[in-house]
C-alpha atoms as a PDB file:
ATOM      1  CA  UNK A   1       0.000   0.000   0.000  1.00  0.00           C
ATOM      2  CA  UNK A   2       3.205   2.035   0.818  1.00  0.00           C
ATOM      3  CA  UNK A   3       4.261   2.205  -2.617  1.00  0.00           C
ATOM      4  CA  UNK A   4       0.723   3.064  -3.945  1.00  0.00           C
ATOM      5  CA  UNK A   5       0.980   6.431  -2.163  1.00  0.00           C
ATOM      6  CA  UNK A   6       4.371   7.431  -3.186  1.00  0.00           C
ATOM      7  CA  UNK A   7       3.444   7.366  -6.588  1.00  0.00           C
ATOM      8  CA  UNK A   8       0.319   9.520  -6.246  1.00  0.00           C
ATOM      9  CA  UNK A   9       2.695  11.514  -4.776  1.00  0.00           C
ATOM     10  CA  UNK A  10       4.908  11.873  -7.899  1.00  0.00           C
ATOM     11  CA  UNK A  11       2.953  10.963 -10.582  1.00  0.00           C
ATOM     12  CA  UNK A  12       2.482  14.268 -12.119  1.00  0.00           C
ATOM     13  CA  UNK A  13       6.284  15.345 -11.298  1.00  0.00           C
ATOM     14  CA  UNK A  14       6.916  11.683 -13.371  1.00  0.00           C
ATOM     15  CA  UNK A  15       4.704  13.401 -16.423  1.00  0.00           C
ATOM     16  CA  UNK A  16       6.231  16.432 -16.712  1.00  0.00           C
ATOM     17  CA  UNK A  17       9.801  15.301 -16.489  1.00  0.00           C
ATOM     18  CA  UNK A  18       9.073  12.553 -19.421  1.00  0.00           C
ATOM     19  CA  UNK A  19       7.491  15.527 -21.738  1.00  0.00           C
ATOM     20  CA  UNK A  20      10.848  17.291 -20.987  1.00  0.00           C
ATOM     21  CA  UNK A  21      13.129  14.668 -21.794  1.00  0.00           C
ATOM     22  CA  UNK A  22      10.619  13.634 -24.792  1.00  0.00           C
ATOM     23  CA  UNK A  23      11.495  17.350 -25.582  1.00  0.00           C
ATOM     24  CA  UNK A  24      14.962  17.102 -25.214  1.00  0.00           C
ATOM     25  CA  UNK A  25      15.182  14.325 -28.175  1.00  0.00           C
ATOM     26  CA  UNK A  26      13.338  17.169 -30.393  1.00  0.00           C
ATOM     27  CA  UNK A  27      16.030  19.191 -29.564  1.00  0.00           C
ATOM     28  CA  UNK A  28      18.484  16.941 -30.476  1.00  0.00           C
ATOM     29  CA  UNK A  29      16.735  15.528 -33.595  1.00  0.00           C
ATOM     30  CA  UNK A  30      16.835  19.200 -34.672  1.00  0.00           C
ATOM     31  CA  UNK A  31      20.181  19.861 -34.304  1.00  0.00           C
ATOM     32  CA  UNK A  32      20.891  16.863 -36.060  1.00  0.00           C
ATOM     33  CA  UNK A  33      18.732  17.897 -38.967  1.00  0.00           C
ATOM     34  CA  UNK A  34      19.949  20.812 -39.476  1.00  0.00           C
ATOM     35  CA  UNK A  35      23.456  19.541 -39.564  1.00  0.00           C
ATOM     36  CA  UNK A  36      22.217  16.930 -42.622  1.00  0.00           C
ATOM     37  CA  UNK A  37      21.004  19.815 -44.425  1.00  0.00           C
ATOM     38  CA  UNK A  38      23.350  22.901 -43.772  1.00  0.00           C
ATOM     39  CA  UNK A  39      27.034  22.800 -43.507  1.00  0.00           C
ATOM     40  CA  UNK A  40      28.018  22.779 -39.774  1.00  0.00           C
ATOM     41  CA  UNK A  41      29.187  26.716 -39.935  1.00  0.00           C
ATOM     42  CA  UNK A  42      26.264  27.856 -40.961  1.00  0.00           C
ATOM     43  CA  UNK A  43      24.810  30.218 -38.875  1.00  0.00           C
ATOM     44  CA  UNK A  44      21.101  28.867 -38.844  1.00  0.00           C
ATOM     45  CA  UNK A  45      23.121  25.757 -37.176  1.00  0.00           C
ATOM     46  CA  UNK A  46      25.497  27.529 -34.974  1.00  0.00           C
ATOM     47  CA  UNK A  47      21.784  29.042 -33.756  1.00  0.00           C
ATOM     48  CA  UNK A  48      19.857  25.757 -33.543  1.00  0.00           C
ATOM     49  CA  UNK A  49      23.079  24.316 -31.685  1.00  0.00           C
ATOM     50  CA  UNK A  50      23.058  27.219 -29.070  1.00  0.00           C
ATOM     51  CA  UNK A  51      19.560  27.076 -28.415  1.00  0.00           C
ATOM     52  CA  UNK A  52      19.609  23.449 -27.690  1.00  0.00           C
ATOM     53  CA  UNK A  53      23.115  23.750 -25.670  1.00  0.00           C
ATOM     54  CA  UNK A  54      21.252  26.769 -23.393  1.00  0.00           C
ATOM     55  CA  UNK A  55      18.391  24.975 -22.632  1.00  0.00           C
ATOM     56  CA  UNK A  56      20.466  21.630 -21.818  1.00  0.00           C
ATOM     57  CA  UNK A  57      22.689  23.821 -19.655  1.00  0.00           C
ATOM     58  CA  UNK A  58      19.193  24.930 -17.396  1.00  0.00           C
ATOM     59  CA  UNK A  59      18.000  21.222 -17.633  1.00  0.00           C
ATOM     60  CA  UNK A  60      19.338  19.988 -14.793  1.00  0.00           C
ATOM     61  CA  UNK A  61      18.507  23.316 -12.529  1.00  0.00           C
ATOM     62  CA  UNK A  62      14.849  22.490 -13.604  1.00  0.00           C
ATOM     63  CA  UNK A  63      14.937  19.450 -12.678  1.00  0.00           C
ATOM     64  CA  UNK A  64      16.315  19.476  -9.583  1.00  0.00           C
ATOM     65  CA  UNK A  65      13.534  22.411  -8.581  1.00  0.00           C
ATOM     66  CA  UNK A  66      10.756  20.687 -10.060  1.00  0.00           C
ATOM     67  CA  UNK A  67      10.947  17.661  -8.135  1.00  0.00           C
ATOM     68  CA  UNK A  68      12.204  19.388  -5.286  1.00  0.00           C
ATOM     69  CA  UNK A  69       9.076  21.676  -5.004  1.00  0.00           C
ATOM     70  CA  UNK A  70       6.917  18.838  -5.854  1.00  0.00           C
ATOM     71  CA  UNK A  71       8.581  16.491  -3.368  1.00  0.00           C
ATOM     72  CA  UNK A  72       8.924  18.905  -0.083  1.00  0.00           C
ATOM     73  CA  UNK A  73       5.560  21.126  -0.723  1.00  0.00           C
ATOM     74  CA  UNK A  74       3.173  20.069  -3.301  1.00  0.00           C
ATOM     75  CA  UNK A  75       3.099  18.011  -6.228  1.00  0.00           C
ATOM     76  CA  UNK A  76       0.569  19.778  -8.711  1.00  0.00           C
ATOM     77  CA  UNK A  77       1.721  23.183  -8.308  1.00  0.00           C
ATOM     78  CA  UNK A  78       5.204  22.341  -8.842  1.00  0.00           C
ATOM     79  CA  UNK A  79       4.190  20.232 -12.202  1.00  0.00           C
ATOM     80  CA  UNK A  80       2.366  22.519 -13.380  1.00  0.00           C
ATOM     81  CA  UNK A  81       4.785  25.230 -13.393  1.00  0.00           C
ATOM     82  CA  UNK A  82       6.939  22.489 -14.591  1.00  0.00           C
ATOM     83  CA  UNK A  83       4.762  22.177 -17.482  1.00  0.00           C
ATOM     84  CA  UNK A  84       4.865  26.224 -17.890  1.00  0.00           C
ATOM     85  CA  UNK A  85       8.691  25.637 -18.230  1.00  0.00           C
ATOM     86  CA  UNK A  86       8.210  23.473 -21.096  1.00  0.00           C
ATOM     87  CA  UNK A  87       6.376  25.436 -23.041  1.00  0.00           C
ATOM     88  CA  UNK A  88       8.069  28.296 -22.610  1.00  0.00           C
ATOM     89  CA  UNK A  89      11.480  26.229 -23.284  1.00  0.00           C
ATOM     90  CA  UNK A  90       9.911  25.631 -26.460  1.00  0.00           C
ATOM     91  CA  UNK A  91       9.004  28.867 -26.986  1.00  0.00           C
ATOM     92  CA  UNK A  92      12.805  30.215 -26.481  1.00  0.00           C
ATOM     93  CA  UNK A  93      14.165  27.314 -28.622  1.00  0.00           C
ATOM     94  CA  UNK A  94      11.964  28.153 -31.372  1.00  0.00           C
ATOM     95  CA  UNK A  95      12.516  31.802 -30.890  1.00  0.00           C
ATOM     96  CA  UNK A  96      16.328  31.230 -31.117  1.00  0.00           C
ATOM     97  CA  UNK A  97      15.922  29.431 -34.027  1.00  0.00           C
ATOM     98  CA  UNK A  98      14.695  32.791 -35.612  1.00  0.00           C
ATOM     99  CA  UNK A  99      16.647  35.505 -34.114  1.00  0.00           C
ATOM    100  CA  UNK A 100      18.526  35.665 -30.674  1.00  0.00           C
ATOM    101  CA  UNK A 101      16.055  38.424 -29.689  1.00  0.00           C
ATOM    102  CA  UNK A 102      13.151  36.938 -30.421  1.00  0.00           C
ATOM    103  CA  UNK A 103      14.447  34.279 -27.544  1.00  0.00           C
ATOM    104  CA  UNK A 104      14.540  36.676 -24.955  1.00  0.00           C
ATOM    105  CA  UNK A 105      10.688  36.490 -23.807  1.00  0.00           C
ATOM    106  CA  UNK A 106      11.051  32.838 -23.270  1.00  0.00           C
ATOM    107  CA  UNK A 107      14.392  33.078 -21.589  1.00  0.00           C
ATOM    108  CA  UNK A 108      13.059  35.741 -18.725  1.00  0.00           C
ATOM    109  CA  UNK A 109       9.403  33.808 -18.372  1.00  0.00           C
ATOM    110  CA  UNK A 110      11.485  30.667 -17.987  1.00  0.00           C
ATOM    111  CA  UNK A 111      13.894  32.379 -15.085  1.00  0.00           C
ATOM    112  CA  UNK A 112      11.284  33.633 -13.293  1.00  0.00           C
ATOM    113  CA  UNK A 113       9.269  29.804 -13.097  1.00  0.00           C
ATOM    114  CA  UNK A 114      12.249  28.311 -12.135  1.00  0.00           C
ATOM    115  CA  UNK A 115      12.489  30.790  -9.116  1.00  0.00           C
ATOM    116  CA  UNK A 116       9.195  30.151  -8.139  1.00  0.00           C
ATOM    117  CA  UNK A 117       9.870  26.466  -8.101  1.00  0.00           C
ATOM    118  CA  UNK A 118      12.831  27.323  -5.811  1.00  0.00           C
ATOM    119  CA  UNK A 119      11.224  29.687  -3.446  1.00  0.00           C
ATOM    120  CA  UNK A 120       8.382  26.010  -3.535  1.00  0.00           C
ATOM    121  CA  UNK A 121      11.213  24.285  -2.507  1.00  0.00           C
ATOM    122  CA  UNK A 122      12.444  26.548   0.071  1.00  0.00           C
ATOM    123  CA  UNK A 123       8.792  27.008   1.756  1.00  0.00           C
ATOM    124  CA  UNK A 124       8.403  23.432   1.949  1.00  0.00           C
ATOM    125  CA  UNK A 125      11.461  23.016   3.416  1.00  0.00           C
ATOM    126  CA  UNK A 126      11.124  25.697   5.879  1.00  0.00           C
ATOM    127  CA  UNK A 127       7.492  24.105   7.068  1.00  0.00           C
ATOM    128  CA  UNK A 128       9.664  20.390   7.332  1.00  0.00           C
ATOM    129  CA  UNK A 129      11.746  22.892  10.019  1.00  0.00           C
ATOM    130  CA  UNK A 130       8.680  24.476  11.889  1.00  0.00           C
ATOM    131  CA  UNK A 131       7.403  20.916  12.031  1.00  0.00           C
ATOM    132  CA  UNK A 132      10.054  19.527  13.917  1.00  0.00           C
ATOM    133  CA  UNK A 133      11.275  22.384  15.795  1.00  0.00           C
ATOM    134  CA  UNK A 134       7.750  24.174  16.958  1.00  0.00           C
ATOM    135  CA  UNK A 135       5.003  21.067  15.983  1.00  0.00           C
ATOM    136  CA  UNK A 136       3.165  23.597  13.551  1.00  0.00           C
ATOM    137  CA  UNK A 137       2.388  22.400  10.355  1.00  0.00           C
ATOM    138  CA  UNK A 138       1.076  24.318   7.599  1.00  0.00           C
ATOM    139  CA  UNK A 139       1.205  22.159   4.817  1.00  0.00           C
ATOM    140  CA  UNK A 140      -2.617  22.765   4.103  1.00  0.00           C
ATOM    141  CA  UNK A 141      -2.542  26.440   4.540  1.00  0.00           C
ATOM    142  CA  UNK A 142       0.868  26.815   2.004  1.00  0.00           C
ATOM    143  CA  UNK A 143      -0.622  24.579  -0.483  1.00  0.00           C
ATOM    144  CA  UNK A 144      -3.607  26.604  -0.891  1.00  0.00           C
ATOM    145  CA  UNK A 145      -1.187  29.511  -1.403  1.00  0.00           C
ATOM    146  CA  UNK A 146       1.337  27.430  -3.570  1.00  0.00           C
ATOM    147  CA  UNK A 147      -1.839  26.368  -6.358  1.00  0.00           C
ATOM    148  CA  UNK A 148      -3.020  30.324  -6.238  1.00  0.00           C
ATOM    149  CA  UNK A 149       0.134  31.557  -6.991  1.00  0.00           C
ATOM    150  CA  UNK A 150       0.721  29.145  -9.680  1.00  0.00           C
ATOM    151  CA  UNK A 151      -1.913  30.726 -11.750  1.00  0.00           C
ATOM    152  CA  UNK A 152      -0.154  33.422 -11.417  1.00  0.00           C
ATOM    153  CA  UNK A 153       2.770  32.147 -13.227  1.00  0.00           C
ATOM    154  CA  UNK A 154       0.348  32.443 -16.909  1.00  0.00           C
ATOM    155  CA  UNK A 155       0.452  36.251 -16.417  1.00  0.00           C
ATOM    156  CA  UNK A 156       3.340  37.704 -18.866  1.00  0.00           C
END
């Protein structure tokens, strides 16, 4: 029964980190194609190669907040701003693809989820501490706070 609960637990974190690596392998496949079809110092490849290099480079930041958020405060907050981060990964890639400018939108929407998955993380970690040093737990009352402020994450 243990087991059962640990994965309704994560099962949402599970989703969102199998889009991104799913995503990941479109990256690569585009790099990839557009080394078949341009020579490699082109600069529509030196783009597609730096787009998928930066967003490889904040991969494992995301990841790590994601689950960390999900895991110490609450799961479907923290996916679904995980989800926002795809999208708007996407959103820079393609962007990049186009024009380095035209990247920048995605870039700053996608700093500012991953900081609200880390301030997640560090309020969920912080109730862990009031827990075992005062006996308070607020778990209920942060969640309710955590799944309001998501929605704010879909304001530009």
């Amino acid at each position: 029964m243990m087991e059962v609960k640990v994965v309704e637990n994560i099962y949402l974190l599970v989703l969102v980190t199998l889009l991104s690596v799913l995503q990941n392998a479109f990256f690569a496949l585009k790099v990839e194609k557009e080394c078949k079809i341009h020579n490699t110092h082109t600069s529509a490849f030196e783009r597609v190669s730096c787009a998928s290099r930066n967003c490889m480079d904040a991969y494992a930041t995301f990841l790590a907040v994601m689950w960390c958020a999900g895991l110490c405060l609450s799961q479907a907050p923290a996916a679904f701003a995980g989800l926002i981060y795809v999208v708007v990964r996407h959103k820079y890639f393609v962007g990049y693809m186009g024009q380095s400018c035209q990247s920048t939108p995605g870039f700053l929407f996608g700093k500012r989820i991953l900081f609200f998955l880390l301030l997640m993380s560090m309020v969920g970690i912080f109730n862990y501490l009031l827990v075992c040093v005062c006996d308070n737990n607020y778990t209920g009352y942060l969640e309710t706070i955590t799944k309001a402020a998501s929605a704010l994450l879909l304001i530009p």
